[in-house]
Protein backbone atom coordinates (compact mmCIF):
# COMPACT_ATOMS: atom_id res chain seq x y z
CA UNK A 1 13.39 -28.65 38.14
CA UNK A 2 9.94 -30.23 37.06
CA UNK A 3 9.36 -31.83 33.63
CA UNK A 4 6.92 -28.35 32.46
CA UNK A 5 9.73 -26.02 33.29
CA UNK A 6 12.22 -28.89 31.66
CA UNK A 7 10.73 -28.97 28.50
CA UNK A 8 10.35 -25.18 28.39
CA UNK A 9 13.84 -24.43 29.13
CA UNK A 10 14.85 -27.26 25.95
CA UNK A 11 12.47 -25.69 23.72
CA UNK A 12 13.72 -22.08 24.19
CA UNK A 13 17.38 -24.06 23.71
CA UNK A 14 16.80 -25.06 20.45
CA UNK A 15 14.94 -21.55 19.65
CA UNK A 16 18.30 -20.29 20.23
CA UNK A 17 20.04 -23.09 18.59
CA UNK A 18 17.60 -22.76 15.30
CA UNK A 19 17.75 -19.11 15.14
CA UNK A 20 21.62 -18.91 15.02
CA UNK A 21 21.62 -21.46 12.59
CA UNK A 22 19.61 -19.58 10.62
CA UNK A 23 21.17 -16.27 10.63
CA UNK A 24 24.51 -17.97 10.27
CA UNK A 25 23.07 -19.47 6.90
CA UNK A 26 21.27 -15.88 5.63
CA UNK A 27 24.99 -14.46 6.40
CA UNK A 28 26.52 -16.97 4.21
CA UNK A 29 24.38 -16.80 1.16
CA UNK A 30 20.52 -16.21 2.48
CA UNK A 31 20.58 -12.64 0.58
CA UNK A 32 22.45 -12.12 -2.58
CA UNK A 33 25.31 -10.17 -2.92
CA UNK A 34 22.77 -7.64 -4.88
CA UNK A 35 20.63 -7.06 -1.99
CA UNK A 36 17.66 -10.02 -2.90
CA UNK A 37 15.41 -10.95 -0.93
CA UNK A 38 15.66 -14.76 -0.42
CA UNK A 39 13.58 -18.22 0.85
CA UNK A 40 16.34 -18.55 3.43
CA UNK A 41 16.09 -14.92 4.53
CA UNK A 42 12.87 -14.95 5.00
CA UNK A 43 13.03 -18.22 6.80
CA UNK A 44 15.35 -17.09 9.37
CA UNK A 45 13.38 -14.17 9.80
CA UNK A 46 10.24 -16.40 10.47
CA UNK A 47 12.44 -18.53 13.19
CA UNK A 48 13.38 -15.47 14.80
CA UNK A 49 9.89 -14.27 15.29
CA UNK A 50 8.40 -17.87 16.53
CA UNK A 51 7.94 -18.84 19.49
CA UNK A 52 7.55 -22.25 21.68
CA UNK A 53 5.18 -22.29 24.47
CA UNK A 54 6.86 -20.43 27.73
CA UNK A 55 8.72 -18.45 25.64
CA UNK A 56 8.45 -14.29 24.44
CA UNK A 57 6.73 -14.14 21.30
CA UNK A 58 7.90 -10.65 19.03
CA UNK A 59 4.53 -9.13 18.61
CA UNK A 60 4.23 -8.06 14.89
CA UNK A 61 4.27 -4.71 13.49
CA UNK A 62 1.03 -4.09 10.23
CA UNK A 63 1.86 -0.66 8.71
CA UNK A 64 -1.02 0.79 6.79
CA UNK A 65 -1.08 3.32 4.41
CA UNK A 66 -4.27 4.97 3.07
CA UNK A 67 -5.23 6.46 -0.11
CA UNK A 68 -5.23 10.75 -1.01
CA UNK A 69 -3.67 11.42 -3.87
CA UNK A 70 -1.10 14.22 -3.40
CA UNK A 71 -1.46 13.77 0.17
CA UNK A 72 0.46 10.94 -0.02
CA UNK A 73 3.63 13.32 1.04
CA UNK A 74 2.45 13.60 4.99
CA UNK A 75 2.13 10.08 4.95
CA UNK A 76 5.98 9.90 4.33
CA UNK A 77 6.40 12.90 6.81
CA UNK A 78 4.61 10.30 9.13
CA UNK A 79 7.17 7.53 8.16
CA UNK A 80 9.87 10.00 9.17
CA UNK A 81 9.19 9.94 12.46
CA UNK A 82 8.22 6.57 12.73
CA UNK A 83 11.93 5.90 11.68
CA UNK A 84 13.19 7.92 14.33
CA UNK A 85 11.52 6.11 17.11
CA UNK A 86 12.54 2.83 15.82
CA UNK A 87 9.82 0.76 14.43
CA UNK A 88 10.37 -1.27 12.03
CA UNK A 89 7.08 -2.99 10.20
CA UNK A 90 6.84 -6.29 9.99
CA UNK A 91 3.52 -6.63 6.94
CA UNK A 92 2.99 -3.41 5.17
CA UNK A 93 -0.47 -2.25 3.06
CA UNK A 94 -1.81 0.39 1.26
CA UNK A 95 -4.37 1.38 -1.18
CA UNK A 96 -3.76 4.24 -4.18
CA UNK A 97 -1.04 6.66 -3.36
CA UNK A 98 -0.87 4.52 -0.28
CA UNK A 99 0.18 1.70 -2.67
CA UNK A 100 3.09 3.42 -4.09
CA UNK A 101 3.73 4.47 -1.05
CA UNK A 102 3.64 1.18 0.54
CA UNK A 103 5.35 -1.03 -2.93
CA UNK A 104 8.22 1.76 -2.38
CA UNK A 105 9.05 1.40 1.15
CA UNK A 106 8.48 -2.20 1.73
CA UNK A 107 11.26 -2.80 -1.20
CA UNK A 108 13.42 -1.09 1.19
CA UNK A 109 13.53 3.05 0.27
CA UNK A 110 14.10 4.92 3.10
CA UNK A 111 11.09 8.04 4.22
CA UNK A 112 13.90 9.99 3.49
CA UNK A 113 14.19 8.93 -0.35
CA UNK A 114 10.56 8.77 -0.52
CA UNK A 115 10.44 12.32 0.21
CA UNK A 116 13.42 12.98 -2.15
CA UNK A 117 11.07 11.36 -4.90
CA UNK A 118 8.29 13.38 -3.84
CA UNK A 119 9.54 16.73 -3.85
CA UNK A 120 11.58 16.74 -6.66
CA UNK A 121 9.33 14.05 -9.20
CA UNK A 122 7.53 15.92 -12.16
CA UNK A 123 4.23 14.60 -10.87
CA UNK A 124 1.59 16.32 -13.45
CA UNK A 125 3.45 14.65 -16.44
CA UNK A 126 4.01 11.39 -14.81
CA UNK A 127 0.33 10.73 -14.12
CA UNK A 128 -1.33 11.98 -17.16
CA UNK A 129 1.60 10.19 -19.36
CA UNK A 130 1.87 14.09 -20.99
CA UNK A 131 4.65 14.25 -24.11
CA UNK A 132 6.34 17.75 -23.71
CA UNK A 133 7.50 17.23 -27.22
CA UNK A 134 3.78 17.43 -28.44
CA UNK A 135 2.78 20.17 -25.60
CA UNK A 136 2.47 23.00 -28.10
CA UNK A 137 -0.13 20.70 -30.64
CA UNK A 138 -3.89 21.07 -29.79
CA UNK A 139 -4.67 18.04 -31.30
CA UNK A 140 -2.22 15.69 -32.85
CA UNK A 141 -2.04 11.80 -32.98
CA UNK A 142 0.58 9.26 -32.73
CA UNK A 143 0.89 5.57 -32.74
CA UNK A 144 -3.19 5.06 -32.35
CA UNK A 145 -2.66 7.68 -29.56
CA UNK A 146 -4.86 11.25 -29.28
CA UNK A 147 -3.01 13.51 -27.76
CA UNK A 148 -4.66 17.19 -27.03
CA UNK A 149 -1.63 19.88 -26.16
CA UNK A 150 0.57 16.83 -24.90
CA UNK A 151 -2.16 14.99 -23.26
CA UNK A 152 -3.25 11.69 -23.99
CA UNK A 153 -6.93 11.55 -24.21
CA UNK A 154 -8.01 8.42 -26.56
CA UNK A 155 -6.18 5.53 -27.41
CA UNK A 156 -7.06 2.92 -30.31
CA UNK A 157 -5.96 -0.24 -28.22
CA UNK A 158 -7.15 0.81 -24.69
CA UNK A 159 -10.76 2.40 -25.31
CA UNK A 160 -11.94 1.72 -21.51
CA UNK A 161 -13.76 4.54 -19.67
CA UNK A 162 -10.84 6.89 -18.17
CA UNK A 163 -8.73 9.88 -19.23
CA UNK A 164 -5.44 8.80 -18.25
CA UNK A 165 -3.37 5.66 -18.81
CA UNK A 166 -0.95 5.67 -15.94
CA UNK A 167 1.69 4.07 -17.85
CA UNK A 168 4.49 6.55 -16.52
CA UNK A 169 3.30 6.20 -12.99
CA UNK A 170 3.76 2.00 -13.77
CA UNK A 171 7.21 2.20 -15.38
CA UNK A 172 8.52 4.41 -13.04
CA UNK A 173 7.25 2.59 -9.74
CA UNK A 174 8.42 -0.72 -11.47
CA UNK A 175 12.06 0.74 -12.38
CA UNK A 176 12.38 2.07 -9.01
CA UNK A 177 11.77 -1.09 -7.37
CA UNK A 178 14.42 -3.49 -10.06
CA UNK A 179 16.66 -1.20 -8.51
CA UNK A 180 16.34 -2.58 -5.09
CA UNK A 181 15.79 -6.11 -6.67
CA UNK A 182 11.98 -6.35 -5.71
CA UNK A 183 9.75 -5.80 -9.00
CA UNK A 184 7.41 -9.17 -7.83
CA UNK A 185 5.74 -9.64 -4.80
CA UNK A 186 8.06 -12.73 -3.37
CA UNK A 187 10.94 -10.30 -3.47
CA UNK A 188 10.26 -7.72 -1.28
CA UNK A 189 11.97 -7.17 2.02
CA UNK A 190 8.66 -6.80 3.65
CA UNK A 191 5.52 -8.92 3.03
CA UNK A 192 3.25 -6.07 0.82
CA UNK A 193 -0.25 -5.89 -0.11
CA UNK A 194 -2.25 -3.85 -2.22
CA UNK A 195 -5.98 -3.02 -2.60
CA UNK A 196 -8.23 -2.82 -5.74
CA UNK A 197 -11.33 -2.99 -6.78
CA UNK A 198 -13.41 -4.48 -9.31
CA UNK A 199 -15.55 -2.06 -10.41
CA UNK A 200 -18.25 -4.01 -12.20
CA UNK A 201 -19.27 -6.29 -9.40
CA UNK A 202 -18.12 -3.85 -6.61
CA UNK A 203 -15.84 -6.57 -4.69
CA UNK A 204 -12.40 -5.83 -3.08
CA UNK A 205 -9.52 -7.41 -4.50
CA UNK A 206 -5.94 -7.86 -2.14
CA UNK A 207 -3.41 -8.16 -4.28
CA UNK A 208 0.21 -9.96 -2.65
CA UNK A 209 2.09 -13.17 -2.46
CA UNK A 210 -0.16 -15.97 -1.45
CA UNK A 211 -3.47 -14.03 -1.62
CA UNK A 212 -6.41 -14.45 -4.00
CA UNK A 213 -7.05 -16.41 -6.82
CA UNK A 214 -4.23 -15.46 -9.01
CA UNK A 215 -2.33 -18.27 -11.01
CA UNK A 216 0.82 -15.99 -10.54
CA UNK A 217 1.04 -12.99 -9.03
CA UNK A 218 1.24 -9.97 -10.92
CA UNK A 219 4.23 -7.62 -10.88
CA UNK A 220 4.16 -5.13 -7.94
CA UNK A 221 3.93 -1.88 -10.48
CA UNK A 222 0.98 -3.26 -12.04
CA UNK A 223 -0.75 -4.20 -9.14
CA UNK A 224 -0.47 -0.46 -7.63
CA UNK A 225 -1.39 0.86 -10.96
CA UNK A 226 -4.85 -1.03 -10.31
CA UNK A 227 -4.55 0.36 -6.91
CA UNK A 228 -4.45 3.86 -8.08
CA UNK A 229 -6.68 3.74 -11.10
CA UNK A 230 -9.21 6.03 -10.04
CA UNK A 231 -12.60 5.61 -11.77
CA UNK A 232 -13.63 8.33 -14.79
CA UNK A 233 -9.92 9.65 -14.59
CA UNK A 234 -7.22 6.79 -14.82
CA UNK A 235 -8.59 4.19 -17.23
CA UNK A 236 -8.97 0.42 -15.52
CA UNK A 237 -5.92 -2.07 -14.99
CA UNK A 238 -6.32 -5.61 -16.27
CA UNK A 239 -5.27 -8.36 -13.93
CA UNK A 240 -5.79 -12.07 -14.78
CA UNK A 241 -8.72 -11.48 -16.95
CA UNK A 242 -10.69 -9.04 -14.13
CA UNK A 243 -10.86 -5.12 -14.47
CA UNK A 244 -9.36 -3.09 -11.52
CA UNK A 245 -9.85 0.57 -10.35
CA UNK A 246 -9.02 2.34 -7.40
CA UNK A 247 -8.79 0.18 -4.54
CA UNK A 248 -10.81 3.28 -2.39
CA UNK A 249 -13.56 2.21 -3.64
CA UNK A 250 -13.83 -0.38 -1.52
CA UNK A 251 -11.01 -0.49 1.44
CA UNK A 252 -9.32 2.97 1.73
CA UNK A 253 -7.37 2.14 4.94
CA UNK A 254 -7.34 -1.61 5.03
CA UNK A 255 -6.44 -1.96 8.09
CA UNK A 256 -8.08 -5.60 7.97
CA UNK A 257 -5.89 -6.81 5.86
CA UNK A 258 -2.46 -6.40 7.90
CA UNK A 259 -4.38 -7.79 10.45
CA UNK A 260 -4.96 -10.77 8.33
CA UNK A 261 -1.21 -11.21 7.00
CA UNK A 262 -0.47 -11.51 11.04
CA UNK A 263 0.13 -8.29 12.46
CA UNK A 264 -0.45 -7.79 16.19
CA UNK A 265 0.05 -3.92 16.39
CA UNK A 266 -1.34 -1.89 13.60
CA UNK A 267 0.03 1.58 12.67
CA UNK A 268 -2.29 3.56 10.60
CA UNK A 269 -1.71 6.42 8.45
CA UNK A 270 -5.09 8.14 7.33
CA UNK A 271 -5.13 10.74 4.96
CA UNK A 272 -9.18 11.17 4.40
CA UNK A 273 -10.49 14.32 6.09
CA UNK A 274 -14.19 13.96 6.12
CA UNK A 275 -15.85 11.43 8.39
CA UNK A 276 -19.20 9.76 7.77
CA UNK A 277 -21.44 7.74 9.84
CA UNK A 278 -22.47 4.51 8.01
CA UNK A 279 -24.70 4.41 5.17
CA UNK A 280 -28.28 3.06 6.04
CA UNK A 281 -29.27 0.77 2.83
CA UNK A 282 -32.76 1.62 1.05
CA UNK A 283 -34.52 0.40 -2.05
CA UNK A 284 -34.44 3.17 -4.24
CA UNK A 285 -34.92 4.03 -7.81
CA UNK A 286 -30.46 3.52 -8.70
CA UNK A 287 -31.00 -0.09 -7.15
CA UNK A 288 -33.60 -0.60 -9.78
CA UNK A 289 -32.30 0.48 -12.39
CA UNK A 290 -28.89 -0.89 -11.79
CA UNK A 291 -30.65 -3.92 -12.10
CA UNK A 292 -32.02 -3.77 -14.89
CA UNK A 293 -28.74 -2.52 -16.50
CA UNK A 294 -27.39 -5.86 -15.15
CA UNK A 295 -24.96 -3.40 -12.73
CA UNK A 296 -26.78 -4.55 -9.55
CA UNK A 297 -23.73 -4.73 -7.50
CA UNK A 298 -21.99 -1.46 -8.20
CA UNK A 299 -25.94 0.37 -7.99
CA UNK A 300 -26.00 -1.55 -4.90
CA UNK A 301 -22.68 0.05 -3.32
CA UNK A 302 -24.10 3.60 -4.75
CA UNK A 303 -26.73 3.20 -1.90
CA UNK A 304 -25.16 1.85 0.28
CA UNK A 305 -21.66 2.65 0.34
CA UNK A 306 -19.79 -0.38 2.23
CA UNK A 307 -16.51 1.40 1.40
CA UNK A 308 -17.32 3.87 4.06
CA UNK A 309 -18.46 1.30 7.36
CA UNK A 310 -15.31 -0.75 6.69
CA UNK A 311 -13.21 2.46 7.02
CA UNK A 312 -14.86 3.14 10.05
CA UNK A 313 -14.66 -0.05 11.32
CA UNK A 314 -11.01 0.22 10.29
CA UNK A 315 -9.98 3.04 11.76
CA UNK A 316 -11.18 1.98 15.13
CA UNK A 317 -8.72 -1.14 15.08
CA UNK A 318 -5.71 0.98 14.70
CA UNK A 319 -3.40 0.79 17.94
CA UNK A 320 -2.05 4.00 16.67
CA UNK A 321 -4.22 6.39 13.95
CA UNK A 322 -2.19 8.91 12.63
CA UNK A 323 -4.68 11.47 10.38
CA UNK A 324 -2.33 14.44 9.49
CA UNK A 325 -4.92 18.11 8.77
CA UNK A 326 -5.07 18.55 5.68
CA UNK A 327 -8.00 20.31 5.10
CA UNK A 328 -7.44 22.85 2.52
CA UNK A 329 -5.80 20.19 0.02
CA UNK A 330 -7.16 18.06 -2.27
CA UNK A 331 -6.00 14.85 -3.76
CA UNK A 332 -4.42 17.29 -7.05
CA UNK A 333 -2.30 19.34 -5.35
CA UNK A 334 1.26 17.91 -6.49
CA UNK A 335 3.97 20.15 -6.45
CA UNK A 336 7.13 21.20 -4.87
CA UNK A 337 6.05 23.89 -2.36
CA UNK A 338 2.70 21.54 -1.90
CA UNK A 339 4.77 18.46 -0.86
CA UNK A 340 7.44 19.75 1.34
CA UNK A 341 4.46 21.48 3.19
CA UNK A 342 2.81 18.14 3.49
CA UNK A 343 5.54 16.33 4.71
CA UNK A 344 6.09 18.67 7.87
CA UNK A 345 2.16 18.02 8.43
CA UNK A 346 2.91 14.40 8.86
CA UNK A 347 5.47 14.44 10.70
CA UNK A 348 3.83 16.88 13.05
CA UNK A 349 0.45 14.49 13.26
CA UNK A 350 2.82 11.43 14.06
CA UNK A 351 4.79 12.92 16.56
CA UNK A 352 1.99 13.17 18.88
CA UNK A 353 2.23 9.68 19.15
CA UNK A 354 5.67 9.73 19.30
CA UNK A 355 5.94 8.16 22.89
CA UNK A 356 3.84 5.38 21.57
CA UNK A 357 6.03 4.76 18.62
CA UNK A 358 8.79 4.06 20.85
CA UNK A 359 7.35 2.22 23.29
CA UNK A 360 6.27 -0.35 19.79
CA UNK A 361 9.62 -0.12 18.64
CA UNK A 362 11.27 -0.98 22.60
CA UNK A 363 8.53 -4.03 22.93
CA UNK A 364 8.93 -5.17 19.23
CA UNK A 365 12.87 -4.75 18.98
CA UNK A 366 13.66 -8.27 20.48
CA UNK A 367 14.38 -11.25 18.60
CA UNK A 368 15.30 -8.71 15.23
């Protein structure tokens, strides 16, 4: 035996060696009896997955989720059947619905309780924050809140540009997630990230553990209320001192960013139906006056529209693109019948690449 194959042979030793060490110490303590996420968890997962030279690597597994409102519900029809053939993400992101989506399953909820959530969640009163209590007032305030048949229109200490406050959407993502333990980014059973934008200066913001220029991270509910907070409807999220909207505006299948956390393989669930070709840039009148306004950069992406060549760019580095039909809906339609309708579309768009799927989950499954 030569020295190469020597030194190989000890190093994949004491892979072995460091690996059962490490699962031996996540079994004794490295997640909580209350299902936690833990530093020694995640470092035995992280032994597991490396490699020394002459040894098999696990390839890594980047599930993205795109943004579509109500169409959100194929994307878990899509998750369905990922489940079934086995593959297990290793870096999850999303941006709007794709967010929730995303915050949801990397805390651990099954497509199967996302689904359950879906179908059955009051969705009309949870995003516009309605009060059935105050449904049958046309106008009527409370607590420096308007509220117009149940609806809250103005309030006194949030006057931003938007309808809707999305402060049901936040509490209920954030309560749903303290029950599995995971309500900041660190605790998560799968590395998350969530897009934004900020609308002023028209720049993408990531928002995860060890990403940006945060002092702290903010809670995962917040950060996919930013996510969500489309502009003119849900009024803008404030994150360390920036304003956030709807992460679409810039990355609406940010398929780049798994990439960057690590991910080898990228799954991609697409819910936007119309396809453009790339915006050419001009000098126009809107650049001019957005200018003058001192709103050069967000005139700048009205011309241009960068949001759309990254998403084609994007969708062109998916290994697998999943982009359920959903012509005939819009990003409104919640409801029962609506949802349980979508969900079958998604899992009938993913199971054409259901052969694929498996093939990800045989090549990815060693080393778990």
């Amino acid at each position: 035996m030569n020295t190469k194959m020597r030194r190989t042979l000890v190093a994949c030793l004491a892979l072995c060696m460091l690996t059962t060490g490490a699962q031996a110490l996540t079994m004794a303590g490295g997640r909580a009896a209350n299902g936690q996420v833990t530093t020694a968890n995640r470092a035995a997962d992280a032994v597991a997955d490396e490699a020394p030279d002459g040894c098999h690597a696990r390839p890594k597994v980047g599930l993205v989720l795109g943004g579509g409102g109500a169409k959100g519900a194929a994307a878990i029809g899509a998750l369905k059947v990922l489940e079934e053939a086995g593959v297990r993400p290793d870096y999850i992101a999303g941006t709007s619905i794709g967010a929730i989506v995303g915050a949801l399953y990397a805390a651990g909820y099954s497509a199967a309780e996302l689904e359950t959530l879906f179908c059955q969640q009051e969705w009309l009163s949870l995003l516009t924050d309605r009060r059935a209590d105050l449904s049958g007032d046309p106008m009527r305030q409370v607590d420096g809140v308007t509220y117009v048949f149940g609806f809250p229109v103005i309030s006194r200490d949030n006057p931003s540009f938007g309808m809707l406050r999305g402060v049901q959407v936040e509490q209920m993502v954030d309560s749903m997630l303290l029950l599995k333990h995971a309500g900041t980014f660190d605790s998560l059973r799968v590395p998350f990230r969530c897009v934004a934008a900020e609308l002023k200066n028209a720049l993408e913001v990531v928002i995860g553990e060890d990403v940006g220029e945060w002092a702290a991270p903010p809670r995962v509910a917040r950060a996919v209320r930013a996510s969500m907070a489309i502009p003119g409807l849900f009024k803008p999220a404030q994150i360390g001192g920036r304003t956030l909207v709807d992460g679409g505006m810039m990355n609406n299948l940010p398929v780049d960013v798994v990439l960057d956390m690590g991910a080898d393989i990228v799954i991609a669930i697409d819910l936007q139906q119309a396809k453009h070709a790339d915006k050419q840039s001009k000098d126009n009148l809107v650049s001019a006056i957005g200018d003058w306004l001192g709103l050069g950069p967000l005139a700048n992406w009205i011309t241009t529209r960068p949001d759309i060549s990254k998403y084609n760019v994007n969708r062109r580095l998916a290994d697998v693109y999943i982009n359920p039909p959903l012509p005939d809906d819009d990003m409104s339609n919640f409801g029962n019948k609506n949802m349980t309708r979508m969900v079958q579309v998604g899992q009938t768009a993913a199971r054409e690449h259901l052969e694929k799927l498996r093939a990800i989950a045989q090549e990815t499954s060693e080393g778990r």
